[in-house]
Protein backbone atom coordinates (compact mmCIF):
# COMPACT_ATOMS: atom_id res chain seq x y z
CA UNK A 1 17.64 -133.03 -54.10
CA UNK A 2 20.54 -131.30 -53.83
CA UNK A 3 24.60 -132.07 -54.70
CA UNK A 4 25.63 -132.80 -50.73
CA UNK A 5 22.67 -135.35 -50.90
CA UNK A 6 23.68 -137.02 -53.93
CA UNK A 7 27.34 -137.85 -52.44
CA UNK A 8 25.54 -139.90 -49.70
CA UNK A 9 24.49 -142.36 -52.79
CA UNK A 10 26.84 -145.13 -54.01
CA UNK A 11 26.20 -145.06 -57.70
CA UNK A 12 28.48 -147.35 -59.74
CA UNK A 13 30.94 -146.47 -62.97
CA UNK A 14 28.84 -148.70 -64.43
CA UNK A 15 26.14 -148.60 -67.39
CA UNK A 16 22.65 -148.96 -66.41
CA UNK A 17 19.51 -147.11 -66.17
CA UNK A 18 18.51 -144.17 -63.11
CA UNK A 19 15.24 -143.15 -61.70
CA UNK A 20 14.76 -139.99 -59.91
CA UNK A 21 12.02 -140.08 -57.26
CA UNK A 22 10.05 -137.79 -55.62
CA UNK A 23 9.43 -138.12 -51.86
CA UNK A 24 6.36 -140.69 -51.64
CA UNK A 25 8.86 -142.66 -54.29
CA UNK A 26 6.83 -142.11 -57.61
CA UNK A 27 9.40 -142.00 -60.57
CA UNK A 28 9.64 -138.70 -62.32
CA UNK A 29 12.23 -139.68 -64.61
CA UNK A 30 14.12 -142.32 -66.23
CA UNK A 31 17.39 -142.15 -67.94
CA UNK A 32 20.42 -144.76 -69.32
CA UNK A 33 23.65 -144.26 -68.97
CA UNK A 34 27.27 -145.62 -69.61
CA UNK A 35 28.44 -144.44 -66.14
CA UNK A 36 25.43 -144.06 -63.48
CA UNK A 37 28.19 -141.95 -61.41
CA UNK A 38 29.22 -140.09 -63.96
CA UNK A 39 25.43 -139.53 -66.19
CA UNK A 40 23.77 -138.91 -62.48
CA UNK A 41 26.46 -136.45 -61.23
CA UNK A 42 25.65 -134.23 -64.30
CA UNK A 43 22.50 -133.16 -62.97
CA UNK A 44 24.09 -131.51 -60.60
CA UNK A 45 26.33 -129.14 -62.35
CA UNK A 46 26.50 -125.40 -61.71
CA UNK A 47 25.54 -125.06 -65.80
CA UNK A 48 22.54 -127.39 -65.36
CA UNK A 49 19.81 -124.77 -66.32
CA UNK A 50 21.93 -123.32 -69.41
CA UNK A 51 22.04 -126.62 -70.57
CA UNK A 52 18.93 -129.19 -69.94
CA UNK A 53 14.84 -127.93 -70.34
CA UNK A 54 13.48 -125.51 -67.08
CA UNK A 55 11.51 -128.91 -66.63
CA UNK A 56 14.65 -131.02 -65.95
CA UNK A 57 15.84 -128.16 -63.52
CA UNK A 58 12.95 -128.40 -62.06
CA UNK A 59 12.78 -132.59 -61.77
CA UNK A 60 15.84 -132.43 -60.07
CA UNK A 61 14.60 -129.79 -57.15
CA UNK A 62 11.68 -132.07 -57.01
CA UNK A 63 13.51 -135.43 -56.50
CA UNK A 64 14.38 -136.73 -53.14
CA UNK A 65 16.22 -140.13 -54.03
CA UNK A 66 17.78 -142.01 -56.60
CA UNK A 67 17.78 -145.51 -57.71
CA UNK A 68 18.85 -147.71 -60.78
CA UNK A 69 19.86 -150.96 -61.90
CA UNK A 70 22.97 -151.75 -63.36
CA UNK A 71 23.46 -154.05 -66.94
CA UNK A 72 25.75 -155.02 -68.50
CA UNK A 73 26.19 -152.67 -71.79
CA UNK A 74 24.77 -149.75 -72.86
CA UNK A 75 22.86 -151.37 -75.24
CA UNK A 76 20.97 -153.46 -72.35
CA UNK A 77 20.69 -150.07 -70.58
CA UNK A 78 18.62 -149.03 -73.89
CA UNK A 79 16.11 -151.58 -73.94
CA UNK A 80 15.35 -151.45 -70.30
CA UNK A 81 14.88 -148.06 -70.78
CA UNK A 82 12.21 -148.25 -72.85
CA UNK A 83 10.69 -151.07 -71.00
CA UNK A 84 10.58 -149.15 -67.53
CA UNK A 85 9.45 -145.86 -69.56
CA UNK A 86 6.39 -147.63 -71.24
CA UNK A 87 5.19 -149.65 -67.98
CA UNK A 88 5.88 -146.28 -65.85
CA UNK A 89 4.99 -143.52 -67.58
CA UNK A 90 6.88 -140.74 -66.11
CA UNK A 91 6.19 -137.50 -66.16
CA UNK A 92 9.34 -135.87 -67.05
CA UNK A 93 9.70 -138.13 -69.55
CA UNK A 94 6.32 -137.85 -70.80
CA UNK A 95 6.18 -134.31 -70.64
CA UNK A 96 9.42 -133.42 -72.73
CA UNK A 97 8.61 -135.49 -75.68
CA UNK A 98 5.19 -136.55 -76.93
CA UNK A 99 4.69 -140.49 -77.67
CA UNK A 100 4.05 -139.67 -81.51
CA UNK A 101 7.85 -137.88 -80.89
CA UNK A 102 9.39 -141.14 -79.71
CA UNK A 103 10.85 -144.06 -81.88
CA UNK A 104 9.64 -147.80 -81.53
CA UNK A 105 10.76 -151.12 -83.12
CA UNK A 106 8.57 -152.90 -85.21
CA UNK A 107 8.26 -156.83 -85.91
CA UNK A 108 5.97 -157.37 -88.78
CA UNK A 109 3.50 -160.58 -88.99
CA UNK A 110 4.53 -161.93 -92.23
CA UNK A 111 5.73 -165.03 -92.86
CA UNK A 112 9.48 -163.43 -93.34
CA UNK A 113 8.92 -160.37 -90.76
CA UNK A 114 10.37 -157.04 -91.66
CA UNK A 115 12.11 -155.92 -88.68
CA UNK A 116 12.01 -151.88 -88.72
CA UNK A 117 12.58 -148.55 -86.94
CA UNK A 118 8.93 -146.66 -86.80
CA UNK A 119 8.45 -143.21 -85.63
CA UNK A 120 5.83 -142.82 -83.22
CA UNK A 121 3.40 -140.15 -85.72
CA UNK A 122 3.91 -142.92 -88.45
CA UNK A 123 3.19 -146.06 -86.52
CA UNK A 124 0.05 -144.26 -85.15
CA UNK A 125 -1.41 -142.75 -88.05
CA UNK A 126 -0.46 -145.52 -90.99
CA UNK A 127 -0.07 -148.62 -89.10
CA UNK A 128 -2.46 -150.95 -88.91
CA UNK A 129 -2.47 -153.21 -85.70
CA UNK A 130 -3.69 -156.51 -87.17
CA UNK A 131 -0.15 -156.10 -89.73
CA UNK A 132 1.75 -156.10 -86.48
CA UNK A 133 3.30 -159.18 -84.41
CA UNK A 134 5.69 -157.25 -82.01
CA UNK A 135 6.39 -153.49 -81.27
CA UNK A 136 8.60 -152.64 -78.93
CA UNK A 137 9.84 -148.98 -77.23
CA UNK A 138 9.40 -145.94 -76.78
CA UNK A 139 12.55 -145.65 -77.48
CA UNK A 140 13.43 -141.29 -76.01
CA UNK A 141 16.66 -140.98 -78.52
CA UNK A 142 16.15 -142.23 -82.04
CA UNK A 143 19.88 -142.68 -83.30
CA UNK A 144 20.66 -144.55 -80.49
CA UNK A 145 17.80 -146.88 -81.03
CA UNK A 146 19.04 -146.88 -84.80
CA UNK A 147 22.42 -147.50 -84.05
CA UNK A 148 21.44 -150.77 -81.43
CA UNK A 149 19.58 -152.04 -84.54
CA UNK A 150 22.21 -152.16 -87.14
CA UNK A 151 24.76 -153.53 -83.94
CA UNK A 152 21.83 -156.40 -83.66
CA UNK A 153 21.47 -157.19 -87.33
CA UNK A 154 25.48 -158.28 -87.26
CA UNK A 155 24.54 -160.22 -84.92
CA UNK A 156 21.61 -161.56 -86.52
CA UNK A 157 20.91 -160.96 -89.89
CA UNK A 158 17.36 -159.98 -91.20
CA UNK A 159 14.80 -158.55 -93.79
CA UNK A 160 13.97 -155.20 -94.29
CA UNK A 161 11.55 -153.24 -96.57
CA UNK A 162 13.96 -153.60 -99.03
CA UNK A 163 14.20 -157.34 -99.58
CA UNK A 164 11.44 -159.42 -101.40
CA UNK A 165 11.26 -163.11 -100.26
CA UNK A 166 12.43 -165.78 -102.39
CA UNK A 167 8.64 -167.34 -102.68
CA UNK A 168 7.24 -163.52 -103.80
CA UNK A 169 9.66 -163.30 -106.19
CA UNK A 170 9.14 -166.41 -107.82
CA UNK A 171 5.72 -165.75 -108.98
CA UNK A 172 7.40 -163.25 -111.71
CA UNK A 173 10.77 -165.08 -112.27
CA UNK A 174 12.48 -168.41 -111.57
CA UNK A 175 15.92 -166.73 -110.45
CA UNK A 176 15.18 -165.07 -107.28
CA UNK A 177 17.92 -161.82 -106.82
CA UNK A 178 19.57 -161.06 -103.90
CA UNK A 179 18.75 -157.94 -102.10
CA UNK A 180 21.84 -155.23 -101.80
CA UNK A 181 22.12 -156.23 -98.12
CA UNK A 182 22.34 -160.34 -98.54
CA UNK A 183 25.34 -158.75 -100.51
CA UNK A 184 26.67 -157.20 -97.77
CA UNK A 185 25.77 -159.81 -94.92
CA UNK A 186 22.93 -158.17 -93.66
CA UNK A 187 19.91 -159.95 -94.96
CA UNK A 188 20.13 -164.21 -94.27
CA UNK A 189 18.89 -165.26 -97.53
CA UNK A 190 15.34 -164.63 -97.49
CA UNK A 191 15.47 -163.05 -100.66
CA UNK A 192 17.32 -165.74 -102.46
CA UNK A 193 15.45 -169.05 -100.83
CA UNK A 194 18.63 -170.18 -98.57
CA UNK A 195 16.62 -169.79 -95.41
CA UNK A 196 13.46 -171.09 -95.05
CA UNK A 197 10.37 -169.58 -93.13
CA UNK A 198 11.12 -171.91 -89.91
CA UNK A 199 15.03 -171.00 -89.93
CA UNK A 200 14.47 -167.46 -90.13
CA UNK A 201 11.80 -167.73 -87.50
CA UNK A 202 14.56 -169.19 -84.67
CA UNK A 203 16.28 -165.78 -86.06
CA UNK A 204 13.19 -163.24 -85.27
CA UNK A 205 12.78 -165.66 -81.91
CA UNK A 206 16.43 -163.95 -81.17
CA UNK A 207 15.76 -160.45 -81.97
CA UNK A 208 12.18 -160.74 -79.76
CA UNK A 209 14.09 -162.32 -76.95
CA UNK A 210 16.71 -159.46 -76.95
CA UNK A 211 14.39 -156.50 -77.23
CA UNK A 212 12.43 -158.07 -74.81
CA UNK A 213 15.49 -157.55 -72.01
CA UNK A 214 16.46 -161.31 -72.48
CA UNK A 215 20.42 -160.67 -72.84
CA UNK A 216 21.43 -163.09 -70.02
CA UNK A 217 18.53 -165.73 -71.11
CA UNK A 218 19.10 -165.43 -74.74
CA UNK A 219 23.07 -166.29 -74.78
CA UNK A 220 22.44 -168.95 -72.24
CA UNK A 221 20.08 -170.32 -74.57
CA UNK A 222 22.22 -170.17 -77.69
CA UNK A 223 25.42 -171.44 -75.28
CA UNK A 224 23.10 -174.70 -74.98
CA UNK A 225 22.31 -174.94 -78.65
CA UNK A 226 25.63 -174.70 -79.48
CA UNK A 227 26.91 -177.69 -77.12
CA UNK A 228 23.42 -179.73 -78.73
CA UNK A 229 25.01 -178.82 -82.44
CA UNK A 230 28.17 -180.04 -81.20
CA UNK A 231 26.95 -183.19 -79.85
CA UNK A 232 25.31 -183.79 -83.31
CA UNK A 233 28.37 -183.15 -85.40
CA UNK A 234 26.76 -180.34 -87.02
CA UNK A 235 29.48 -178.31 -86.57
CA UNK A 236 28.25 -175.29 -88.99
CA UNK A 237 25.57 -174.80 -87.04
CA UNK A 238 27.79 -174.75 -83.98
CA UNK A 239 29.94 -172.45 -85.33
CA UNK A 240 27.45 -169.52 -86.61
CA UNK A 241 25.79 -170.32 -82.71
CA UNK A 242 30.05 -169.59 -81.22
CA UNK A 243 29.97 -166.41 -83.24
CA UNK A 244 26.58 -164.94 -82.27
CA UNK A 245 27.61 -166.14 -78.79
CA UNK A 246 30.95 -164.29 -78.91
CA UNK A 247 29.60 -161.45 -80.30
CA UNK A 248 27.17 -160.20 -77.61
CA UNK A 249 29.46 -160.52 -74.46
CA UNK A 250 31.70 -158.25 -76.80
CA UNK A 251 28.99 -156.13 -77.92
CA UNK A 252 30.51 -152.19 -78.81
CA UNK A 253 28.14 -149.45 -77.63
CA UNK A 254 30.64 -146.39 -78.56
CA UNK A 255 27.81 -145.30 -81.17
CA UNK A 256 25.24 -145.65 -78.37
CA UNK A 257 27.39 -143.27 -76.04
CA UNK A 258 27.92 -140.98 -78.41
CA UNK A 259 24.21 -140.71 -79.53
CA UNK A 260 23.60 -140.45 -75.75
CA UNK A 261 26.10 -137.33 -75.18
CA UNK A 262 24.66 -135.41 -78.59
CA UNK A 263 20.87 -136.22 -78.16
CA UNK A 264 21.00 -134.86 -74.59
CA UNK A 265 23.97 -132.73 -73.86
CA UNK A 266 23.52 -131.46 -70.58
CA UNK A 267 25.16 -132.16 -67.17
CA UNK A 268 29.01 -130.39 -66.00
CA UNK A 269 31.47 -129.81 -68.99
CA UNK A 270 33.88 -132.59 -68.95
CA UNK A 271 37.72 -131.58 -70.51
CA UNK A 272 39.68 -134.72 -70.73
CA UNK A 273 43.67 -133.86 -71.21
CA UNK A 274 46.61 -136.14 -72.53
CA UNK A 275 50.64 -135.61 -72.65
CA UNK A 276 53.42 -138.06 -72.78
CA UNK A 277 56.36 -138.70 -70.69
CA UNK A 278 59.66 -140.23 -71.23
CA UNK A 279 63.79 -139.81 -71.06
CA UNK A 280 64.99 -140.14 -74.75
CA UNK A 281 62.52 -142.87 -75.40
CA UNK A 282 62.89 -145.01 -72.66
CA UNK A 283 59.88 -145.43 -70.05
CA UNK A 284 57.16 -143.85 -72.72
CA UNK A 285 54.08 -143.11 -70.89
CA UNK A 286 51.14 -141.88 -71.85
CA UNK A 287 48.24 -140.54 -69.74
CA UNK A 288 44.48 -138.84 -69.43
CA UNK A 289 43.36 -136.48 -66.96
CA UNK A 290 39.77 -135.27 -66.69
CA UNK A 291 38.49 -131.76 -65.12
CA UNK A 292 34.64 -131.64 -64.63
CA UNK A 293 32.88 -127.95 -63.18
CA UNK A 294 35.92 -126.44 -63.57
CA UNK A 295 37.74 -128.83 -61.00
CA UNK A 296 40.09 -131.70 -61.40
CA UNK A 297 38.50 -135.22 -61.30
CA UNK A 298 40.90 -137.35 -59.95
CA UNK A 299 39.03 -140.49 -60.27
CA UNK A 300 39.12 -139.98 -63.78
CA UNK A 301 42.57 -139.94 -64.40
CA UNK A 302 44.05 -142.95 -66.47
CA UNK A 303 47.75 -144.16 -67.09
CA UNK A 304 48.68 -145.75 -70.01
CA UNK A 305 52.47 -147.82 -70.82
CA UNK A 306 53.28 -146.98 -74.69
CA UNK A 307 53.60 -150.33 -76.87
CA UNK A 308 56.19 -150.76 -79.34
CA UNK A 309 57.16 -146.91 -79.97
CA UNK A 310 60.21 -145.22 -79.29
CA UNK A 311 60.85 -141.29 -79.34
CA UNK A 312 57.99 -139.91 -80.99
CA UNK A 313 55.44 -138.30 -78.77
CA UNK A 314 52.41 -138.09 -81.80
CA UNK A 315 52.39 -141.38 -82.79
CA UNK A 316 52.61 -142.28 -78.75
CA UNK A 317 49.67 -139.71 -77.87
CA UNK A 318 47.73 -141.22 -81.16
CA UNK A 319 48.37 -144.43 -79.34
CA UNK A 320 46.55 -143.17 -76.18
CA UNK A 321 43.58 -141.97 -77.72
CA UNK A 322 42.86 -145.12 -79.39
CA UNK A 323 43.24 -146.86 -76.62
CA UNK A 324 41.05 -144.64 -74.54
CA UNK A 325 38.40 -144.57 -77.18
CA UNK A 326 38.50 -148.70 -76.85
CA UNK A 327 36.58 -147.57 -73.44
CA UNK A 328 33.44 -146.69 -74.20
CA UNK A 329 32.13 -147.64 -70.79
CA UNK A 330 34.19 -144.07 -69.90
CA UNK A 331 32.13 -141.18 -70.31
CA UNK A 332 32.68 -139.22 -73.24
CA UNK A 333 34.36 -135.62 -72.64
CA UNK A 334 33.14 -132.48 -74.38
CA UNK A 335 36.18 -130.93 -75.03
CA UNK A 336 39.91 -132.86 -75.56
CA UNK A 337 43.15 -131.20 -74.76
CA UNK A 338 46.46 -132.31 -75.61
CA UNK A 339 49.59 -130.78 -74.99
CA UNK A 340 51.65 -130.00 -78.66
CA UNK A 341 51.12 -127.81 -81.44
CA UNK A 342 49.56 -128.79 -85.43
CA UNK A 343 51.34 -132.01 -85.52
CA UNK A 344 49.97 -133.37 -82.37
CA UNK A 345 46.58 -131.84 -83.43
CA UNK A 346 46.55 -133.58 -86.66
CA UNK A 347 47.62 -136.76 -85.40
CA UNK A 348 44.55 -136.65 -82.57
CA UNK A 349 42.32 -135.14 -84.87
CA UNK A 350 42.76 -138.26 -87.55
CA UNK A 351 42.41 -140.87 -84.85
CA UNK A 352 38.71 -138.90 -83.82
CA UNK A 353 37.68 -139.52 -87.13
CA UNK A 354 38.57 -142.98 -87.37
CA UNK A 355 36.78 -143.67 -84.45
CA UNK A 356 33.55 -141.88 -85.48
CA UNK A 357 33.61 -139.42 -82.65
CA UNK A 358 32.88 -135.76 -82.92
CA UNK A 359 34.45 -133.88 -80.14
CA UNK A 360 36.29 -129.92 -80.07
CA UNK A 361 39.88 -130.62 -79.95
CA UNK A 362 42.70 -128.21 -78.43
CA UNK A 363 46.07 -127.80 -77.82
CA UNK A 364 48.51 -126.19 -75.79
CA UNK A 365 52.25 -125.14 -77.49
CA UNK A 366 54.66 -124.07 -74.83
CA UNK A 367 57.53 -121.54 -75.07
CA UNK A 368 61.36 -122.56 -74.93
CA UNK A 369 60.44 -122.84 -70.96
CA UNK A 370 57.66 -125.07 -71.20
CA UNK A 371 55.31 -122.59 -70.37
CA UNK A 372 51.67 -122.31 -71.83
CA UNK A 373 52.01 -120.09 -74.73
CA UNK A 374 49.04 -120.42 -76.87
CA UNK A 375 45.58 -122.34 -77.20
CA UNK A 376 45.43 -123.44 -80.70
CA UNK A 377 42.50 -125.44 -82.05
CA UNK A 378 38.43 -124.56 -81.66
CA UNK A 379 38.99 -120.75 -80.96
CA UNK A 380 35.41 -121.00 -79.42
CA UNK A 381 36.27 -123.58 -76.99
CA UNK A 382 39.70 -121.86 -76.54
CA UNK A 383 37.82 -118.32 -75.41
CA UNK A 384 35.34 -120.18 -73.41
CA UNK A 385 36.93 -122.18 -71.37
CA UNK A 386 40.60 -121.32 -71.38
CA UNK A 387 41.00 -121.42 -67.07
CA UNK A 388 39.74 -124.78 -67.57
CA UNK A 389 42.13 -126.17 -70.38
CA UNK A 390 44.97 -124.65 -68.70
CA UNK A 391 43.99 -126.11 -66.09
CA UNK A 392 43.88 -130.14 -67.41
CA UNK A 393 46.72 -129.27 -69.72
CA UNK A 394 49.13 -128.32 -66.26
CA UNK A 395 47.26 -131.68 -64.49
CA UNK A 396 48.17 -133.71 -67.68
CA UNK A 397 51.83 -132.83 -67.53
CA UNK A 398 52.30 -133.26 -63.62
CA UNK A 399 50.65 -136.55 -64.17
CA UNK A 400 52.69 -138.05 -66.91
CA UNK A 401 55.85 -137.07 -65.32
CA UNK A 402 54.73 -138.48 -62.09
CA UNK A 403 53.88 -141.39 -63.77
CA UNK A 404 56.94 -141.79 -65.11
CA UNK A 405 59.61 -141.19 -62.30
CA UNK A 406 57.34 -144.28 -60.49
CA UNK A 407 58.07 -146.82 -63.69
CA UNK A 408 61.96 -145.22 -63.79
CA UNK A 409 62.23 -145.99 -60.26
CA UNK A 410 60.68 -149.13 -60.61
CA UNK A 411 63.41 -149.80 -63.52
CA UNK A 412 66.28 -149.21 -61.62
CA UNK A 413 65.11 -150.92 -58.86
């Protein structure tokens, strides 16, 4: 398949999962992704065989379409994933990573189930099938798969290895202790007695239901039992049912995306830019650029109106970053360039962290006549890929000052 072919398909800026097909239309590899543009485009780059396996190079010469379904998070996009990998076995899939390499998740049969991440080479060799009620995967990328379980256990607490029943622990002492997670909101109570065996079962009825690519069916479901609870003036119950409710059509799959983007690097180097615009603090506008290959995206490019800050550009270009980073459905860049010197760099660099995102980090200081002067930040990226950041850092300032004149007009008019 090659890049001319690919622009005749409509993929979405969507998350979802891909399949490249060969020409008879058997799969020959399945991926997720945040954006199916974006994730599918990658395979196309001009760096594709520096940076994926001489397989992948070669699945993509091999392929002659393209489908996928779209979900709606990333973290629905995971569990399909495994589902479609496990029922279709692909062979570029397959062939990269050995089933004993993959991760699964376990569902014990107890009468308190232990809900756990297994490696493949453990669950095969020490597991014992009879001591298992669900397993569910492979799962290709292990932190993401971690990362969708802790998101899931806020959602709905459970029991681990590390916490001993209430029951168990009664038949050495009368005061049953709470495990460090019921501390922490993470464990229901099984360790302490408040939840029985039949309320924690409606619990592991959740998690199954999820993992089993019931997203839409499950919050339907709990939507009803909330109205019932309701109806019944039990309004505790309705309340916990509101919050689980509330939290999955606002689930957060940043750590997903950014497991996705480390565990499989890969695709066209994406350089997302920022600057700010205003006229002595009026009009403050803030906005992000992207260049992809070398080239500028324009469909990338984002405008942002500066909230409650007046005259101080690294507070306002901290402001955009956050607010950026709030959109995880946007693919993640691999290098960031702003336009400023250590201040600016600082201020970026602290709102990264805070955010739990590893990315290089540049910027461009100017001379008393605005012209590029020197790339300070990662010296590596700087060397590499200077043509490029000069590049998004000159498309970055002729689109906040564009952006600006429009609101000014707009202003006066």
């Amino acid at each position: 398949m090659t890049k001319d072919e690919l622009k005749k398909i409509n993929l979405p800026d969507e998350p979802g999962i891909y399949e490249f097909r060969d020409g008879e239309g058997k799969i020959l590899y399945i991926g997720k992704a945040a954006s199916l543009r974006d994730r599918v485009r990658s395979y196309f780059a001009t760096d594709l065989a520096e940076t994926r396996s001489t397989a992948i190079v070669g699945m993509v010469a091999k392929a002659a379409n393209i489908t996928w379904e779209r979900v709606d998070t990333v973290l629905e996009a995971l569990i399909l994933e495994a589902h479609l990998i496990k029922k279709n076995l692909p062979p570029y899939n397959i062939d990269e990573k050995d089933n004993k390499s993959f991760n699964y998740l376990v569902i014990t049969k107890e009468a308190f189930p232990r809900i756990l991440v297994v490696r493949g080479r453990d669950l095969f060799l020490k597991w014992n099938e009879k001591d298992i009620k669900y397993c569910f995967g492979p799962f290709p990328h292990g932190g993401a798969l971690q990362e969708a379980v802790k998101m899931v256990r806020r959602i709905f607490p459970f029991r681990d290895s590390k916490c001993v029943p209430a029951p168990v622990q009664r038949e050495k002492s009368a005061h049953p202790r709470p495990c460090f997670n019921r501390q922490i909101g993470l464990c229901p109570g099984v360790c302490t007695g408040e939840m029985s065996a039949l309320e924690y079962k409606e619990t592991v009825k959740n998690i199954v239901e999820l993992f089993s690519g019931g997203m839409r069916s499950l919050k339907r479901r709990l939507e009803k039992e909330m109205k019932d609870a309701s109806k019944m003036e039990d309004f505790e119950k309705a309340e916990r049912l509101r919050r689980q409710v509330g939290a999955l059509n606002h689930v957060r799959d940043v750590s997903l995306i950014k497991d996705e983007y480390r565990v499989s690097p890969g695709g066209s180097f994406r350089i997302e830019a920022y600057d700010v615009a205003h006229t002595s603090g009026d009009e403050t506008v803030g906005v992000m650029v992207v260049v992809e290959g070398g080239e500028a995206y324009k469909s990338g490019y984002r405008m942002f109106k500066i909230r409650d800050i007046t005259n101080d550009d690294t507070k306002s270009l901290a402001q955009v970053l956050e607010r950026r980073l709030a959109h995880p459905e946007w693919q993640y860049p691999k290098l960031i360039v702003i336009d400023g010197g250590k201040g600016q760099i600082n201020a970026a660099m602290r709102v990264l962290k805070k955010a739990g995102v590893r990315v290089p980090l540049v910027a461009v200081k100017k001379d008393e006549f605005h012209r590029p002067s020197k790339i300070i930040g990662d010296e590596r990226m700087a060397k590499a890929y200077e043509r490029e950041i000069l590049l998004a850092n000159s498309e970055a300032h002729r689109f906040a000052i564009s952006f600006h004149r429009k609101r000014s007009r707009r202003k006066l008019m």
